[in-house]
N, C-alpha and C. Protein backbone atom coordinates (compact mmCIF):
# COMPACT_ATOMS: atom_id res chain seq x y z
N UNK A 1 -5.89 23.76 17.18
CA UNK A 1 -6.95 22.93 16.63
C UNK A 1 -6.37 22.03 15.53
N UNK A 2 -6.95 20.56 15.54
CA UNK A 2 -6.13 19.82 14.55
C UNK A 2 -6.82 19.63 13.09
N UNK A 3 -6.49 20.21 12.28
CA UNK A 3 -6.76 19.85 10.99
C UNK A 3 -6.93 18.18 10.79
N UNK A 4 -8.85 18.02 10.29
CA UNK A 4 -9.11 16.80 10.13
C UNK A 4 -8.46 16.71 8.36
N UNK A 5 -7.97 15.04 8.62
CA UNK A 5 -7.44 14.64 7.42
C UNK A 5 -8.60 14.12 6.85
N UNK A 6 -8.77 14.85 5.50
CA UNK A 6 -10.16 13.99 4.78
C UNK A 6 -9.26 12.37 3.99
N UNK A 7 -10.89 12.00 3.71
CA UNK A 7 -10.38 10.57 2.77
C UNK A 7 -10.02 10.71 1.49
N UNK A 8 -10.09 11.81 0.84
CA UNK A 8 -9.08 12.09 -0.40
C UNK A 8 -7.93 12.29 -0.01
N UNK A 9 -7.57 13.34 1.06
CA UNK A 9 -5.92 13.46 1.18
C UNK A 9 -5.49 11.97 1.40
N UNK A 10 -5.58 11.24 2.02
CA UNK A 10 -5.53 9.73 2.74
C UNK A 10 -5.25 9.04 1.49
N UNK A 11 -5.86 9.00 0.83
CA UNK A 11 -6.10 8.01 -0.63
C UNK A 11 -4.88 8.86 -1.56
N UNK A 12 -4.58 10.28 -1.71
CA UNK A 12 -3.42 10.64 -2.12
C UNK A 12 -1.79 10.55 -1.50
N UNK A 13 -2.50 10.79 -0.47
CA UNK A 13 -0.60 9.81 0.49
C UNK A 13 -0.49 8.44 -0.04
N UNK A 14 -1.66 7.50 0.15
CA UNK A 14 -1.34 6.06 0.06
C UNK A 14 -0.53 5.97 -1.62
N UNK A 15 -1.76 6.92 -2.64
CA UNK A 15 -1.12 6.33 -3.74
C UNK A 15 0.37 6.79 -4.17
N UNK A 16 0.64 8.14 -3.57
CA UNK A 16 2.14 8.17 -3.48
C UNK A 16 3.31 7.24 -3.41
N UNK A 17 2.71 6.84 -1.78
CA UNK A 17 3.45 5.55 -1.07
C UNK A 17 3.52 4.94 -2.42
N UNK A 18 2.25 4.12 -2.73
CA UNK A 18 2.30 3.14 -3.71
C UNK A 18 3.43 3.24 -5.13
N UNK A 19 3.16 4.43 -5.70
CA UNK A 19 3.95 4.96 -6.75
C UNK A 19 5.25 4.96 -6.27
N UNK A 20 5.67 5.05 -5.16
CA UNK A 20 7.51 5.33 -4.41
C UNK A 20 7.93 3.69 -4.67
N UNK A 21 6.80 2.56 -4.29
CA UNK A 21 7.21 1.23 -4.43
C UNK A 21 7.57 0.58 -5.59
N UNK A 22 6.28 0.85 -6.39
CA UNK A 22 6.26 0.33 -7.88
C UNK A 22 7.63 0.06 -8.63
N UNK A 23 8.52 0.70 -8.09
CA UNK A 23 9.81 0.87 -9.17
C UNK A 23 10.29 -0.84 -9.09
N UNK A 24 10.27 -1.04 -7.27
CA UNK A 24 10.57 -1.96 -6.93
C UNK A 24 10.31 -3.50 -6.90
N UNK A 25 9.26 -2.98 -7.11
CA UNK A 25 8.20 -4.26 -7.17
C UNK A 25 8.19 -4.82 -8.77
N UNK A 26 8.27 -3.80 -9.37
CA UNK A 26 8.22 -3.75 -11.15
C UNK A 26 9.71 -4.73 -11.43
N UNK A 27 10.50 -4.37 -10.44
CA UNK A 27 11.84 -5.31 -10.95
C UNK A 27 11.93 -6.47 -10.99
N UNK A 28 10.92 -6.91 -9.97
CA UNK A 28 11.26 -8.27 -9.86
C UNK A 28 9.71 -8.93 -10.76
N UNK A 29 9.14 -8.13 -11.76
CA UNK A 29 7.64 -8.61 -12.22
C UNK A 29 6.40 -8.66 -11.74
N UNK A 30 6.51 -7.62 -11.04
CA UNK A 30 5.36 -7.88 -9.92
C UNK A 30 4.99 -6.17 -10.14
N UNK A 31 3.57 -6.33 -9.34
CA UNK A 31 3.13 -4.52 -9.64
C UNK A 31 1.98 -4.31 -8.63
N UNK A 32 1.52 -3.37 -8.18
CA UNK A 32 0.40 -3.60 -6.67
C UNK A 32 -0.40 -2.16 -7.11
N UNK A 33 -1.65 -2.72 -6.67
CA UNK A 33 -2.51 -1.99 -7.42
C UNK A 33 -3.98 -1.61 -5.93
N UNK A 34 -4.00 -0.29 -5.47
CA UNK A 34 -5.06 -0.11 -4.69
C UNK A 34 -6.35 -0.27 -4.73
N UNK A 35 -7.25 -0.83 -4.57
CA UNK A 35 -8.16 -1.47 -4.68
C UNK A 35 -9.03 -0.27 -3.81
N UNK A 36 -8.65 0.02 -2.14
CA UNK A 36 -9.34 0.70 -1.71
C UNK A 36 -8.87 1.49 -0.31
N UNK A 37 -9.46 2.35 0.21
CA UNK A 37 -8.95 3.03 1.52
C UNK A 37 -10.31 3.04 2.59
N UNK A 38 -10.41 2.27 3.39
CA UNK A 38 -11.62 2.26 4.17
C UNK A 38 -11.28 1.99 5.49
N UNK A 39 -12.03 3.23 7.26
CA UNK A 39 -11.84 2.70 7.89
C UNK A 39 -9.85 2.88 8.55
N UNK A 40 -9.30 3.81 8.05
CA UNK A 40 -8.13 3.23 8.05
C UNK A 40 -7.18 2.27 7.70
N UNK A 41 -7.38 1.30 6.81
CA UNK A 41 -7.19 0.52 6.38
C UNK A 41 -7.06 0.10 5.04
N UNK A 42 -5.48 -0.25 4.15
CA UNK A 42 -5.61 -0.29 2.91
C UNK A 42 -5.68 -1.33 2.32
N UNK A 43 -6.54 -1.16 1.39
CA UNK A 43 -6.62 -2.85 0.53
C UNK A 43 -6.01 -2.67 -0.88
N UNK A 44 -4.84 -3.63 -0.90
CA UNK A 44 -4.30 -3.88 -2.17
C UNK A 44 -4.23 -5.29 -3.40
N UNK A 45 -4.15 -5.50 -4.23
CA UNK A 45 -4.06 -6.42 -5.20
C UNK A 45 -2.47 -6.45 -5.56
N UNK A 46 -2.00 -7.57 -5.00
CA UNK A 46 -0.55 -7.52 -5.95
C UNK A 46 -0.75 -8.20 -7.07
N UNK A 47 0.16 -8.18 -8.04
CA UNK A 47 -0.08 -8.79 -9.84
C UNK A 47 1.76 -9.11 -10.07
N UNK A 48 1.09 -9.98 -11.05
CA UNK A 48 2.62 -10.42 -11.86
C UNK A 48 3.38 -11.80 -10.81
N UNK A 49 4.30 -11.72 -10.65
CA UNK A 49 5.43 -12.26 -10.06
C UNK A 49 5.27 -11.93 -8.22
N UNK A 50 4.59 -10.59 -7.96
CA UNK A 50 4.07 -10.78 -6.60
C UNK A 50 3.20 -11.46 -6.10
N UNK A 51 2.07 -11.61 -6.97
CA UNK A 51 0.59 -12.52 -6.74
C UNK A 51 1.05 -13.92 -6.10
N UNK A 52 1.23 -14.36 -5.52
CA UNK A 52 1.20 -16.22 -4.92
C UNK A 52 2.99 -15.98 -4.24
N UNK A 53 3.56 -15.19 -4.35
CA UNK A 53 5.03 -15.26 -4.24
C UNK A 53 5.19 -15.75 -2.91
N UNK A 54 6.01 -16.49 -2.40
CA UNK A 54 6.68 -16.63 -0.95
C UNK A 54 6.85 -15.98 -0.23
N UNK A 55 7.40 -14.52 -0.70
CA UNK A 55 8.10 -13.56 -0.06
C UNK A 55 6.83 -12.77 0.01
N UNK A 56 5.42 -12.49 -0.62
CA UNK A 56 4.62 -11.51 -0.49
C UNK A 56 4.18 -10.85 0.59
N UNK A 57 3.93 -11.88 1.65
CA UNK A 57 3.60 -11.35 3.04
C UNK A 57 4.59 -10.46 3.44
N UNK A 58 6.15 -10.99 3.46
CA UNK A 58 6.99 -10.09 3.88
C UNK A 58 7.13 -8.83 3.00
N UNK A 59 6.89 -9.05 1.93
CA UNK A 59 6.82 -7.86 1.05
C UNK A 59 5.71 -6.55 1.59
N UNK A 60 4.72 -7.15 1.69
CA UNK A 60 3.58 -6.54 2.62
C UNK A 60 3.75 -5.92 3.54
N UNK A 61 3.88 -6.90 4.95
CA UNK A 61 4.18 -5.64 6.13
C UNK A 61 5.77 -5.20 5.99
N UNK A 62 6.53 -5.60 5.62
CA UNK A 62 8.09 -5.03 5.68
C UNK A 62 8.02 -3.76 4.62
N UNK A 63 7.57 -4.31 3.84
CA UNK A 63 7.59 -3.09 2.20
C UNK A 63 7.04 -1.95 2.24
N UNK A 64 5.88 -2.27 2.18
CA UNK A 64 4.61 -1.82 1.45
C UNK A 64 4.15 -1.09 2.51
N UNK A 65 3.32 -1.97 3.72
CA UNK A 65 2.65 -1.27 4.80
C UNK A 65 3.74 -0.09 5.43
N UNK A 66 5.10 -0.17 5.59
CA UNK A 66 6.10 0.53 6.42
C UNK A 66 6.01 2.06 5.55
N UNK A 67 6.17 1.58 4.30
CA UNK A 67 5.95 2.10 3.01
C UNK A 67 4.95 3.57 3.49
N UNK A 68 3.74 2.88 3.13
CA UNK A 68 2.09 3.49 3.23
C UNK A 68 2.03 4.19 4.71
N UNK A 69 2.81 3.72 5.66
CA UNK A 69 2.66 4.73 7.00
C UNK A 69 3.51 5.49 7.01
N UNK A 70 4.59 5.51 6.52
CA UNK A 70 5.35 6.81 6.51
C UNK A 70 4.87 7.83 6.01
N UNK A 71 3.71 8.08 4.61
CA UNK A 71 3.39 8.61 4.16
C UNK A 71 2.21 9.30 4.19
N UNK A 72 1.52 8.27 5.00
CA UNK A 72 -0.20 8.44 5.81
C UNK A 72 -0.05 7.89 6.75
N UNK A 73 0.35 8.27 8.15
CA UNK A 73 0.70 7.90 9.28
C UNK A 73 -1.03 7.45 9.93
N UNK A 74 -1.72 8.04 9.49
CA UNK A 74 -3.65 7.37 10.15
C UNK A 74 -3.45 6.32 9.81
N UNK A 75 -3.03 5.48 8.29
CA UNK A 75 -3.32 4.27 8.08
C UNK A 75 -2.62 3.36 8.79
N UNK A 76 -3.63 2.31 9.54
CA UNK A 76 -3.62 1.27 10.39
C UNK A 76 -2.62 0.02 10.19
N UNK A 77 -3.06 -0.39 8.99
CA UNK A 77 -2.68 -1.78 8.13
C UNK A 77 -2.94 -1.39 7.06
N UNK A 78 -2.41 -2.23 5.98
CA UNK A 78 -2.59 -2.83 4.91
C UNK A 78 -2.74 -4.05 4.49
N UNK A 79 -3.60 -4.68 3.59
CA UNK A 79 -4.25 -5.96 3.69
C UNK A 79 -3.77 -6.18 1.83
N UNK A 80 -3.96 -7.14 1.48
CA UNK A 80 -3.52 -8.00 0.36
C UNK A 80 -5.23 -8.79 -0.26
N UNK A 81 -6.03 -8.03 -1.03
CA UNK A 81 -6.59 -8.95 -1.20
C UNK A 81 -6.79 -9.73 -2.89
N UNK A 82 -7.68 -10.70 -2.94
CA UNK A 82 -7.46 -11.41 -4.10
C UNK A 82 -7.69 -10.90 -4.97
């Protein structure tokens, strides 16, 4: 029988993930902040030097999202919002 994953454990993987990134993101002035977990799906705020950056999208699905599923494999995507 499979142990259902509640939406607190979910929201504690992601912010893990998140906390494993921060170091990284912090280097270059930038910092990402969870906004929410709904649906499968995570919504984040980047800040600093990430907010408008060029590279953010790639930062996103290459980083962040690869990031957030290793750690909470349910979550779908991750989204960037304003």
């Amino acid at each position: 029988m499979n142990k259902q994953i509640t939406h607190e454990e979910t929201v504690t993987k992601v912010m893990h993930a998140l906390e494993s990134i921060r170091p990284f993101l912090n280097k270059d002035g930038g910092d990402i902040e969870l906004i929410d977990v709904k649906d499968h799906i995570v919504l984040v705020k980047l800040h600093g030097n990430c907010n408008g950056c060029p590279m953010s999208f790639s930062t996103m699905k290459l980083g962040v999202e690869n990031t957030v599923k290793q750690f909470a494999p349910e979550i779908l995507e991750v989204l960037a919002v304003e």
